[in-house]
Protein backbone atom coordinates (compact mmCIF):
# COMPACT_ATOMS: atom_id res chain seq x y z
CA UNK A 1 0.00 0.00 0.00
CA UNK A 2 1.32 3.29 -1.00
CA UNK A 3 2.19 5.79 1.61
CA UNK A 4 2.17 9.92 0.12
CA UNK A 5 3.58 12.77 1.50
CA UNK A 6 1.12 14.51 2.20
CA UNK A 7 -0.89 15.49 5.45
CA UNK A 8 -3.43 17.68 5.60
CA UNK A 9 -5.89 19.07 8.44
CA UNK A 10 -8.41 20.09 6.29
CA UNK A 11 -11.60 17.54 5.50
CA UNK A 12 -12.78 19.55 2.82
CA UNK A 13 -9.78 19.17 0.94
CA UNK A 14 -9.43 20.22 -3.19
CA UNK A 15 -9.72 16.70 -3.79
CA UNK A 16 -13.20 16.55 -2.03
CA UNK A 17 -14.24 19.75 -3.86
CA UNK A 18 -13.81 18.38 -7.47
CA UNK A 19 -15.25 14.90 -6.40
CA UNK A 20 -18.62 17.27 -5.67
CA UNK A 21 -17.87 19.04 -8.55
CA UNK A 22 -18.63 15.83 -10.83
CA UNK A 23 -21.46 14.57 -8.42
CA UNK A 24 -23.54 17.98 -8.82
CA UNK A 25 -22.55 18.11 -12.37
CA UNK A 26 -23.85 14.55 -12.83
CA UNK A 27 -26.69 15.27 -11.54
CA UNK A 28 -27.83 18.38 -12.79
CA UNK A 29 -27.06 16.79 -16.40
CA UNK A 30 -29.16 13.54 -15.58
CA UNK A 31 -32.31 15.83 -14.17
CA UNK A 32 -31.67 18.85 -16.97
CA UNK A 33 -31.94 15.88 -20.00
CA UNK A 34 -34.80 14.42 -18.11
CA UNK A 35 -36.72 17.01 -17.82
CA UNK A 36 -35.88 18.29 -21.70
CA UNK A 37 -37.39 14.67 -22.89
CA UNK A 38 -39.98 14.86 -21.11
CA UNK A 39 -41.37 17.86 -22.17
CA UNK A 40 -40.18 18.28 -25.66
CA UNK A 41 -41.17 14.43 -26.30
CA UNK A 42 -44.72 12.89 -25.99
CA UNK A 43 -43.69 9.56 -24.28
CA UNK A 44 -45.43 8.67 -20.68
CA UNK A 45 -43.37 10.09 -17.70
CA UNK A 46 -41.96 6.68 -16.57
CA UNK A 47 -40.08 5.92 -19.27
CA UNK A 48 -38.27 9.07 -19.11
CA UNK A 49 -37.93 8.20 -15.82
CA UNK A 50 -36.59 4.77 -16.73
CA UNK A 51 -34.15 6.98 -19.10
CA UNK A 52 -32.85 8.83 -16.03
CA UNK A 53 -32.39 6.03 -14.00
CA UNK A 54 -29.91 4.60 -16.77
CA UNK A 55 -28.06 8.11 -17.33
CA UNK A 56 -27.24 7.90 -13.90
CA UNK A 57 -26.12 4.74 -13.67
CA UNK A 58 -23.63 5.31 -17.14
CA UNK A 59 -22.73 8.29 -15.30
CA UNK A 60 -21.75 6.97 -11.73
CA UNK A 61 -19.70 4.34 -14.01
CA UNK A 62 -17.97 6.65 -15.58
CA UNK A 63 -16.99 8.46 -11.87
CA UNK A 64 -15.38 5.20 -11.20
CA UNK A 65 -13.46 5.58 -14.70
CA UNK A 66 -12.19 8.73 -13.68
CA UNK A 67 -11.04 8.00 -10.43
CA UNK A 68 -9.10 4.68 -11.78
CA UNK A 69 -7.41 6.71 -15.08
CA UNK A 70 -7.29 10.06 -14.08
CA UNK A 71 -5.55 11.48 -10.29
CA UNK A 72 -8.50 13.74 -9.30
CA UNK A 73 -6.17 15.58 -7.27
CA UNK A 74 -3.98 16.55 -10.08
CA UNK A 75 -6.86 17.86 -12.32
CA UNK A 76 -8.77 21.21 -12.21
CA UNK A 77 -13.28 21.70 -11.99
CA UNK A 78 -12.34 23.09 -15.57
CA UNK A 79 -10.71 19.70 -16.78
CA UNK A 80 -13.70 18.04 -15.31
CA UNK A 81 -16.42 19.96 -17.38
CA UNK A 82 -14.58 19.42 -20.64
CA UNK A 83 -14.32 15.35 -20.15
CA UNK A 84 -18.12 15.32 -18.86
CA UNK A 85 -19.39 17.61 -20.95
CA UNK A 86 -19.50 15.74 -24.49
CA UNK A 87 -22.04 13.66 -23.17
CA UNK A 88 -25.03 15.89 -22.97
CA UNK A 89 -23.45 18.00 -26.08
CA UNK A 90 -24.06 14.79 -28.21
CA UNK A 91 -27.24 13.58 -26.29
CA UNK A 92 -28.86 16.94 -27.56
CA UNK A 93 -27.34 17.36 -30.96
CA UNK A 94 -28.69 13.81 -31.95
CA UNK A 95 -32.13 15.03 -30.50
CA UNK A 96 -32.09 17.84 -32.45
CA UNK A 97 -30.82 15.93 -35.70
CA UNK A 98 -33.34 12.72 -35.25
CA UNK A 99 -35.99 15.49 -35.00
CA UNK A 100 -35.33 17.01 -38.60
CA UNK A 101 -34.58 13.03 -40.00
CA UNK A 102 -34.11 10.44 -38.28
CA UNK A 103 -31.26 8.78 -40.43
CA UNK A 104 -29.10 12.02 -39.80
CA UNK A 105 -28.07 10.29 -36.67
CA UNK A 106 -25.39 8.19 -38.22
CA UNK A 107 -23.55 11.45 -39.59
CA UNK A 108 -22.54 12.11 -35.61
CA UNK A 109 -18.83 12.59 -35.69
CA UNK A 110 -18.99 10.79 -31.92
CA UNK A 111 -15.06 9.51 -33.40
CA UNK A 112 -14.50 13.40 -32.06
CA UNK A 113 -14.64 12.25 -28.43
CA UNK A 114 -12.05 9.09 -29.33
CA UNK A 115 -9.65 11.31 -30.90
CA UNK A 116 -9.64 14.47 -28.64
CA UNK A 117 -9.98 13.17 -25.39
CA UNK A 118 -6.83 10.58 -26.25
CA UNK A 119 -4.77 13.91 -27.26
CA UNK A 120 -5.55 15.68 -24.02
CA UNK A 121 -5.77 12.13 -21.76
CA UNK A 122 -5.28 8.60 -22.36
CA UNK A 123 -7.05 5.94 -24.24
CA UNK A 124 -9.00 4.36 -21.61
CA UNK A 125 -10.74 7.44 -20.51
CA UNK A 126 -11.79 8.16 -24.41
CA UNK A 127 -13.21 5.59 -24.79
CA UNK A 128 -15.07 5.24 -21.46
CA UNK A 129 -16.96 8.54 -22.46
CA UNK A 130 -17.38 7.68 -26.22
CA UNK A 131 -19.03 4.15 -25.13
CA UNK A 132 -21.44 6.14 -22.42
CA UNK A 133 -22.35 8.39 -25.17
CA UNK A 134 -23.07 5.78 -27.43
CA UNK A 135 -25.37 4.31 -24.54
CA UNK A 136 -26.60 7.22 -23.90
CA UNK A 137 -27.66 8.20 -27.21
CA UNK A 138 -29.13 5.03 -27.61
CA UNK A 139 -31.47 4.68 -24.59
CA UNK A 140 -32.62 8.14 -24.96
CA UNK A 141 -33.50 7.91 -28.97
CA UNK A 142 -34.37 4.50 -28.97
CA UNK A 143 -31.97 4.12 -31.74
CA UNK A 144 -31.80 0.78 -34.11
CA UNK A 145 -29.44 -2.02 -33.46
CA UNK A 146 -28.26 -0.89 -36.85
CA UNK A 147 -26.95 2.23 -35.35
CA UNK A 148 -25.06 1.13 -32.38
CA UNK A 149 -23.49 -1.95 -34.19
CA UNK A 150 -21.89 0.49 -36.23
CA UNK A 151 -20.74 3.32 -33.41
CA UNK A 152 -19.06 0.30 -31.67
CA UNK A 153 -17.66 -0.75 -34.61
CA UNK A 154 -16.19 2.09 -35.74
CA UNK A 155 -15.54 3.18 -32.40
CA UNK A 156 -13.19 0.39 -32.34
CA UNK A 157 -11.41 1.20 -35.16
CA UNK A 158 -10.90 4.61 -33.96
CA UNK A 159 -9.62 3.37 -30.95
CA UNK A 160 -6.56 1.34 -32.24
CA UNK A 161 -5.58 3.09 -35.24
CA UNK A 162 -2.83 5.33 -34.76
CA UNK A 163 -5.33 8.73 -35.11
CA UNK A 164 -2.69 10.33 -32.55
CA UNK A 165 0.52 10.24 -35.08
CA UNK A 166 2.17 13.17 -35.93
CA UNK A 167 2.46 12.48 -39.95
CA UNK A 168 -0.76 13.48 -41.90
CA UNK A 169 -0.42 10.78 -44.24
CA UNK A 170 -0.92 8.15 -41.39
CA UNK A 171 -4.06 9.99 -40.05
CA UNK A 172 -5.47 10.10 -43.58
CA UNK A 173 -5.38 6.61 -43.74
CA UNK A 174 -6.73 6.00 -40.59
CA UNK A 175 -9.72 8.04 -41.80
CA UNK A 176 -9.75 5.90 -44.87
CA UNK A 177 -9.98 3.06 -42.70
CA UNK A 178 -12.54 4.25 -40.52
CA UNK A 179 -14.78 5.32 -43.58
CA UNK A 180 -14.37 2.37 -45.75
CA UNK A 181 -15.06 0.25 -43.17
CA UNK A 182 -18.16 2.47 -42.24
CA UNK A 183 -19.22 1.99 -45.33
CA UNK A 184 -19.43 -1.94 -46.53
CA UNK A 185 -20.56 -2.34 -42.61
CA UNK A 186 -23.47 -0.39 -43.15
CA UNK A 187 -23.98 -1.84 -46.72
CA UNK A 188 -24.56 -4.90 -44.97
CA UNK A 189 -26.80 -4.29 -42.28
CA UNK A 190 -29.07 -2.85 -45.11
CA UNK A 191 -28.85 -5.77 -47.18
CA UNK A 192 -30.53 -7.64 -44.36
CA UNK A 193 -33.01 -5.09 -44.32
CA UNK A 194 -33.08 -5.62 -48.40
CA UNK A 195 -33.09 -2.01 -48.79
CA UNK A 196 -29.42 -1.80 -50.29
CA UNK A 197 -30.52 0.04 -53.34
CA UNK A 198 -32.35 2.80 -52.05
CA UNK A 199 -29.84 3.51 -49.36
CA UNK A 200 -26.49 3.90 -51.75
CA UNK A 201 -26.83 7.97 -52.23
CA UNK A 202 -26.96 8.03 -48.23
CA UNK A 203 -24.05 5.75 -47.81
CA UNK A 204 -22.10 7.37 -50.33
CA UNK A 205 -23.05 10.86 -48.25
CA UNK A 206 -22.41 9.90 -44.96
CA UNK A 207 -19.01 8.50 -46.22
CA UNK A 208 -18.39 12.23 -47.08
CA UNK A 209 -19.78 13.86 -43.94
CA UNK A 210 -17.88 11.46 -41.35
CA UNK A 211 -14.63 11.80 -43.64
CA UNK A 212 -15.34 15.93 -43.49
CA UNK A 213 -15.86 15.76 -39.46
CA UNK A 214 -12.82 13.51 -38.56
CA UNK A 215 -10.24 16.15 -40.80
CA UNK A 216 -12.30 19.15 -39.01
CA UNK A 217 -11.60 17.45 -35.50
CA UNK A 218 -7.88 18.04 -35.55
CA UNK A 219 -8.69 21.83 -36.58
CA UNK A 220 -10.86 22.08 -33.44
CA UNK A 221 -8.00 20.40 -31.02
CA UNK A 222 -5.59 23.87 -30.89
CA UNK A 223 -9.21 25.81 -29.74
CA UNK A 224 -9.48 23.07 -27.21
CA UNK A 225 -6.22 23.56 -26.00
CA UNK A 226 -6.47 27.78 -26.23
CA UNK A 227 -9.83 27.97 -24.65
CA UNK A 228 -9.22 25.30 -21.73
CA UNK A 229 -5.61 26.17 -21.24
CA UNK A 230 -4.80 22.19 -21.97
CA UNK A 231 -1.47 20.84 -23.44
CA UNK A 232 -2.22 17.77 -25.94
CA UNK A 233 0.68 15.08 -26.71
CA UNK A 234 0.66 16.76 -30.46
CA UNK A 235 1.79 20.08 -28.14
CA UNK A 236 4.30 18.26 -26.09
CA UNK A 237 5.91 16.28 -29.11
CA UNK A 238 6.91 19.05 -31.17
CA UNK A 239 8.04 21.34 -27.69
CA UNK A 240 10.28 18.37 -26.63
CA UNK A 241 11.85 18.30 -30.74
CA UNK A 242 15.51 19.74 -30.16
CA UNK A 243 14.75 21.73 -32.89
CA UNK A 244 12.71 23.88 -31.11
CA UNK A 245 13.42 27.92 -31.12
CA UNK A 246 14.41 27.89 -27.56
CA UNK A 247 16.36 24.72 -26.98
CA UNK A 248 18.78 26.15 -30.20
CA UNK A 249 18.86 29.32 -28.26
CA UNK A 250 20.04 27.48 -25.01
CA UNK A 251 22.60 25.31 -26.91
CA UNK A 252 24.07 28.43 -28.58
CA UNK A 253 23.93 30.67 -25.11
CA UNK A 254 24.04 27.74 -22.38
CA UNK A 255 25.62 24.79 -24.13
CA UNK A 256 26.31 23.28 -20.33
CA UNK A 257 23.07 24.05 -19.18
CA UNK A 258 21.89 22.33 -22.23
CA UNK A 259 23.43 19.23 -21.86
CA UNK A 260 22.44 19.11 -18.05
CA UNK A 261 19.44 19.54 -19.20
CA UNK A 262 19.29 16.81 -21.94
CA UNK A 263 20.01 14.32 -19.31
CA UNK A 264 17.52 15.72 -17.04
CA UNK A 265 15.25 14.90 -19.38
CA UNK A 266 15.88 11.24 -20.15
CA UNK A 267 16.36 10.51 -16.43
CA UNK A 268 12.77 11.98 -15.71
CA UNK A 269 11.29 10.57 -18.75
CA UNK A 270 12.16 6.70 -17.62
CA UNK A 271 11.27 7.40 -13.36
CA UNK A 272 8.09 8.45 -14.80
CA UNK A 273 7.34 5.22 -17.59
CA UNK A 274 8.50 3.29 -14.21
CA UNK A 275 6.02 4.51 -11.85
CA UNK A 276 3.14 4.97 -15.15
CA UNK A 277 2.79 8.87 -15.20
CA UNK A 278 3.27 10.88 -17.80
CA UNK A 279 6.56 10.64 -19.65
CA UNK A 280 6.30 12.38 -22.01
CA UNK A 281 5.09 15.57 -19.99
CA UNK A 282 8.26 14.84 -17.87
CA UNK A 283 10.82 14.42 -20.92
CA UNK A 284 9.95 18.16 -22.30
CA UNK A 285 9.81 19.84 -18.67
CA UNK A 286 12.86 18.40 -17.94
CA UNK A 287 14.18 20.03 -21.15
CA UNK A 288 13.08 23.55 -20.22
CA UNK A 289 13.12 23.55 -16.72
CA UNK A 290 16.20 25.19 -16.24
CA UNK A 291 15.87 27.98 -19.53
CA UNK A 292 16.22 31.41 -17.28
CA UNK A 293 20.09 30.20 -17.28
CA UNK A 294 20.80 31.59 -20.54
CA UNK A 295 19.78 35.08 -19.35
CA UNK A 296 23.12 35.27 -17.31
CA UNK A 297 25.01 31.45 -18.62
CA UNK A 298 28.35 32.40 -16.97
CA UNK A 299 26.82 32.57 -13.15
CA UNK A 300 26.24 28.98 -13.25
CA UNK A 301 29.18 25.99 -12.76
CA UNK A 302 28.12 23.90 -16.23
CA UNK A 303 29.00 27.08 -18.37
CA UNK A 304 31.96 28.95 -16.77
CA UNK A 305 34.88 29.18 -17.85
CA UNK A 306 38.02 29.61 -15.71
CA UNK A 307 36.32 32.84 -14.14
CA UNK A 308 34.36 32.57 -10.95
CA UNK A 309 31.76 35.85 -11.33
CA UNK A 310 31.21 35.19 -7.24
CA UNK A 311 34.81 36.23 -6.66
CA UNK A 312 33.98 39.63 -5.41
CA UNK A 313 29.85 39.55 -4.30
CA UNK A 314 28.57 38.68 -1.39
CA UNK A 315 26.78 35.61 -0.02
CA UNK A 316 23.57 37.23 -0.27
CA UNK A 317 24.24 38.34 -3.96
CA UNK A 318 25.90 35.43 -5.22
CA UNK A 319 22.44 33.39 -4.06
CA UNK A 320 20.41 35.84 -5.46
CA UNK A 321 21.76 35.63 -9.03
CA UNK A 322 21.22 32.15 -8.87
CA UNK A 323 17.45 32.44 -7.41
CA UNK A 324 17.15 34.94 -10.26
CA UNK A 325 17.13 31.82 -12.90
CA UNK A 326 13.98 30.51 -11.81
CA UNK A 327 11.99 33.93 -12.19
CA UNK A 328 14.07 34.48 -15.69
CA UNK A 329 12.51 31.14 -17.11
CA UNK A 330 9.39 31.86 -16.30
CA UNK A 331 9.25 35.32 -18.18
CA UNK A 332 11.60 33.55 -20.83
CA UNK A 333 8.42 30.77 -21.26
CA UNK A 334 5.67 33.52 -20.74
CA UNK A 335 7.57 35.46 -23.93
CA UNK A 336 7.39 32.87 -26.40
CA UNK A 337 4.38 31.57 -25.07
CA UNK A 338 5.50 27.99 -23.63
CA UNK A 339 1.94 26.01 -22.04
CA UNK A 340 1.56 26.72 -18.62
CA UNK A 341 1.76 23.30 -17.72
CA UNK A 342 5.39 23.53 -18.75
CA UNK A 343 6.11 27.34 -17.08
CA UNK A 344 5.05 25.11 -13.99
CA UNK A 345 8.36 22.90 -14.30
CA UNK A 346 10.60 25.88 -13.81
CA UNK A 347 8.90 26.96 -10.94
CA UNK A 348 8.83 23.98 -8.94
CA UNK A 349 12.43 22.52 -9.85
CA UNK A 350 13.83 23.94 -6.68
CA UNK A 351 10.64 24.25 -4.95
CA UNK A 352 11.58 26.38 -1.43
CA UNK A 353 14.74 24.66 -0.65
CA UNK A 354 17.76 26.68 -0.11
CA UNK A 355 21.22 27.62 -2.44
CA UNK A 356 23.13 25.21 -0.24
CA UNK A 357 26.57 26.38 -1.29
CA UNK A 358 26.19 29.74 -0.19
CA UNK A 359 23.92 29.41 2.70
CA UNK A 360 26.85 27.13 4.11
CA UNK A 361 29.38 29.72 3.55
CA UNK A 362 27.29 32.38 5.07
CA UNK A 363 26.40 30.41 7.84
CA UNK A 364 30.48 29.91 8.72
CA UNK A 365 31.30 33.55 8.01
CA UNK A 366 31.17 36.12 10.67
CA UNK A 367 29.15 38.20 8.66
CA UNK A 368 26.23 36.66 9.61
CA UNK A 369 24.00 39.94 10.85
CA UNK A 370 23.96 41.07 7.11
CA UNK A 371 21.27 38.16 5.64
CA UNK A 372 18.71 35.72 6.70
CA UNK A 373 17.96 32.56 5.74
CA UNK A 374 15.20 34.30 3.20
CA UNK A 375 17.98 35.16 1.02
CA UNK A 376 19.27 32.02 0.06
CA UNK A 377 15.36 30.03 0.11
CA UNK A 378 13.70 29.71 -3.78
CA UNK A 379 10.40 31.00 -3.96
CA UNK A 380 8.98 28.18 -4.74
CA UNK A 381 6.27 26.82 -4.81
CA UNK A 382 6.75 23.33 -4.06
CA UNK A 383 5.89 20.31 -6.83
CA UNK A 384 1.83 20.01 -6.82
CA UNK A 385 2.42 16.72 -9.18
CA UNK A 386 4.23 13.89 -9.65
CA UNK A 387 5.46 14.54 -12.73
CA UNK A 388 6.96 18.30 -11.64
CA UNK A 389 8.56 15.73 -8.33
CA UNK A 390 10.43 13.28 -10.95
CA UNK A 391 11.86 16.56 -12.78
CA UNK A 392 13.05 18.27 -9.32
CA UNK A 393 14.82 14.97 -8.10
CA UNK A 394 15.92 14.61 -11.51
CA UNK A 395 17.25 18.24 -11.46
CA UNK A 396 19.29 17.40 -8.21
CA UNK A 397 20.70 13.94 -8.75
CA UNK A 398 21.86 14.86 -12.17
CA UNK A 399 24.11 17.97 -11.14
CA UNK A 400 25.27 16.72 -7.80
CA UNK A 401 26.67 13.44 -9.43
CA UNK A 402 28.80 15.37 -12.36
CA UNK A 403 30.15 17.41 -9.95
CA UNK A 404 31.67 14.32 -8.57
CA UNK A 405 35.33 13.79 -9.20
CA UNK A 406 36.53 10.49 -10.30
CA UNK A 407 33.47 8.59 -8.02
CA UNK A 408 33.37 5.07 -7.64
CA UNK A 409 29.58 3.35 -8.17
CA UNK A 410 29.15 3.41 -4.41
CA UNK A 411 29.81 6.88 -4.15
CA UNK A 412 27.18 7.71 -6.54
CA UNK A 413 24.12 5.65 -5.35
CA UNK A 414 24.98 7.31 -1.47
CA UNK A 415 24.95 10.53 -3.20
CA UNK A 416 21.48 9.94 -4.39
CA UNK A 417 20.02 8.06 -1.21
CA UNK A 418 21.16 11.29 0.36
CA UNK A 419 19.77 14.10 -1.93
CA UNK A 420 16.47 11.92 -1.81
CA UNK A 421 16.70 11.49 1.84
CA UNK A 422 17.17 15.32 2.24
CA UNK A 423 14.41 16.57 0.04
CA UNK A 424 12.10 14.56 2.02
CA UNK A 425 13.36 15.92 5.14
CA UNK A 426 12.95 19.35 3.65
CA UNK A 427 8.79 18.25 2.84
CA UNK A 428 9.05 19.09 -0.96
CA UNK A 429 6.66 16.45 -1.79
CA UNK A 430 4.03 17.12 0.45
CA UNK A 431 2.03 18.67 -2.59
CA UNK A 432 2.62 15.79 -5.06
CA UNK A 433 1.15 13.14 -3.28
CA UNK A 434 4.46 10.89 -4.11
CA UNK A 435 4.47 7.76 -2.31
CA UNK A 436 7.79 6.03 -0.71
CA UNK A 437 6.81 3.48 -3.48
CA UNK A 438 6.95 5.34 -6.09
CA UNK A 439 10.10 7.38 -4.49
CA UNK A 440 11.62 4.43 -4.02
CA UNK A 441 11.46 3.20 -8.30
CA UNK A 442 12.69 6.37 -9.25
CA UNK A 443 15.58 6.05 -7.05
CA UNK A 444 16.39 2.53 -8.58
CA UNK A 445 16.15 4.22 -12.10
CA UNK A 446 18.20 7.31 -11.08
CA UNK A 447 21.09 4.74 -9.95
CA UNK A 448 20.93 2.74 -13.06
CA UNK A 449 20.84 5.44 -15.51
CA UNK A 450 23.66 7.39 -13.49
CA UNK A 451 25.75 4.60 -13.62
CA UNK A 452 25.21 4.29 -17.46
CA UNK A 453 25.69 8.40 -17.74
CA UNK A 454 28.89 8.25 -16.09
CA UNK A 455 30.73 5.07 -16.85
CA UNK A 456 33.42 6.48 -18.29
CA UNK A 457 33.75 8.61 -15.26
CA UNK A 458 33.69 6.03 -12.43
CA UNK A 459 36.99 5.57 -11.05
CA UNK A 460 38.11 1.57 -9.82
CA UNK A 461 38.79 0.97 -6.95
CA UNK A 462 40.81 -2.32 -7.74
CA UNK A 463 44.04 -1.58 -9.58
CA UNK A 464 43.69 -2.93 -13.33
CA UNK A 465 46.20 -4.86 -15.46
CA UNK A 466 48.63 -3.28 -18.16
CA UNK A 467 46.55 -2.46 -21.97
CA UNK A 468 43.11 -3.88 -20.05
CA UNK A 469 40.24 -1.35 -21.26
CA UNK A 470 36.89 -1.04 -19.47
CA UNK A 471 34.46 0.90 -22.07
């Protein structure tokens, strides 16, 4: 059983706000769509309240969904309404369609919820809300067993063809897939009806219409993101390219700080594949957690160059020009507009703990009336998620073990029991919920990925034979 660090007074906590959140919003969509059927349709009271009964069963499912896929405590009211929300959406537009002609029900583009909810989520929860709409749809309508056979059909299809790539040509296909498919499916349910003939022009249509809707879904995706403030993986692939603007710029002006950073990445990317969050979220904050360095490159150990620039400042000045990174990257990400959920990775990689080096030295000086403790403490905040955790301990392990001289394997994996030790001391997870579990896998891939980082590095401690070569 995992244990998190994380204890809180509080009974009404955020996490019991947002589970209300979805209960009241459950329930106000169950009784608004009950009462909208039963007055706009003339069917007997009970079997609208049958309906009801049914919505909110699909619906308390799906709260069990979101609990098991999603951390409620890592996602926002706002987050909430958009997953929830396609539900009703497509409830009433296939009202409003079946009302004009009934057939225009199968031109739905309910392959929508498949493909944007797996950009901004995972594939479980996409399809858990593209099945409950299908149900939904179904029990409300009294659709045809024509109709659903072919939403779960092609809802299938959607589901394991690759409509998340990054290369047009590959989600083209898929869309020829889906379509084609669509198409001699839906041939053949009508040939058991023996109405095959008659129902060619509206094949060939709906062919057209569902190919239209599917291409129009990846315009809508960037709205999504602006309106809702979301980052989807199509966001986060071509941020973590190393062709990006910015990276370039922090080769060019911080080539050490790029490197560091480089690692950072891949040693936050696998802790997070090992304890199943999200890599790749971890991979590009990792690469831009540490941009405000190439405001001033030279103040920091990976880029100088036989000049120490804290030669002749104080103890109190020398921290504060390294503090001044942190607030540097954020204005750095604000300027060329990096997703907030990226500007929250430079924040948090130091959370509040202190400039060590400094704080030592101005802790044994005598000049110890001129400063407080203030002075040499980031301003945080602390790491609210997991994945902004793996990137701080990430951060640390990675610059603490090059700065190593000549260290033997057992010098390494101490150094990293005690930087892990230490942050947890210092409470920096007590935001994240990260459990000792989980701490304790990313500690096991931190020592095997530092060991392959620095092999060449490690010094033996058993004396080696004439011309022998270790690689």
């Amino acid at each position: 059983m995992a244990i998190y660090f994380m204890p809180s007074n509080s009974i009404f906590t955020a996490s019991t706000f947002r589970l209300l959140t979805i209960i009241i919003f459950t329930g106000l969509v169950v009784f608004s769509l009950f009462l909208y059927f039963h007055i706009f349709n003339n069917s007997n009271f009970y079997a609208h309240l049958g309906v009801a009964a049914l919505l909110t069963g699909i619906f308390s499912l799906l709260l069990l969904i979101i609990f098991r896929t999603l951390k409620i405590e890592e996602i926002s009211p706002r987050s909430l309404f958009f997953i929830l929300s396609w539900i009703p959406f497509f409830i009433l537009t296939a009202n409003i369609l079946s009302q004009i002609k009934t057939e225009l029900i199968y031109c739905l583009p309910l392959g929508m919820i498949l493909i944007v909810l797996k950009y901004f989520y995972n594939e479980s929860l996409s399809f858990a809300i593209y099945l409950a709409t299908v149900l939904s749809i179904t029990l409300t309508l009294n659709t045809t067993g024509d109709w659903l056979f072919l939403q779960l059909f092609s809802g299938l299809l959607i589901h394991f063809l690759p409509f998340e790539s990054k290369k047009p040509l590959t989600i083209i296909s898929s869309i020829f897939i889906v379509n084609i498919s669509a198409f001699f499916t839906l041939s053949g349910l009508t040939l058991i009806n023996g109405s095959l003939k008659e129902s060619l022009a509206f094949l060939f249509f709906l062919v057209f219409i569902q190919t239209f809707l599917l291409l129009f879904t990846y315009m809508v995706i960037p709205f999504f993101e602006k309106i809702f403030s979301f980052t989807s993986t199509f966001s986060l692939s071509e941020l973590g390219s190393l062709d990006n603007f910015l990276l370039k710029e922090l080769s060019q002006k911080a080539p050490g700080t790029y490197q560091h950073s480089i690692q950072v990445s891949y040693l936050a990317e696998a802790a997070a594949q090992k304890i199943h969050v999200n890599s790749l979220l971890c991979r590009v904050g990792g690469l831009y957690h540490d941009i405000g360095k190439m405001m001033n490159p030279t103040y920091f150990n990976e880029n100088m160059q036989n000049i120490n620039p804290y030669e002749n400042q104080s103890f109190n000045r020398s921290a504060e020009l390294i503090i001044k990174h942190v607030n540097d990257g954020i204005a750095l990400g604000k300027k060329y507009h990096l997703p907030e959920v990226i500007i929250d990775f430079i924040r948090t990689h130091h959370g509040t703990t202190k400039v060590e080096y400094f704080y030592r030295k101005f802790k044994a000086s005598r000049d110890i009336g001129n400063g407080n403790d203030a002075d040499f403490t980031y301003p945080g905040p602390k790491p609210s998620t997991r994945e902004q955790s793996i990137v701080m301990l990430a951060d640390t392990v990675e610059a603490a073990c090059r700065s190593l001289k000549n260290p033997t394997e057992k010098d390494m994996f101490d150094l990293i029991d005690r930087l892990i030790e230490n942050k947890i001391k210092l409470g920096q997870f007590q935001e994240s919920r990260l459990s000792f579990e989980e701490l304790e896998l990313c500690k096991d891939v931190f020592k095997t990925y530092i060991k392959t980082f620095y092999h060449q590095r490690i010094s033996y401690p058993e004396p080696v034979n004439s011309g022998q070569e270790f690689l």
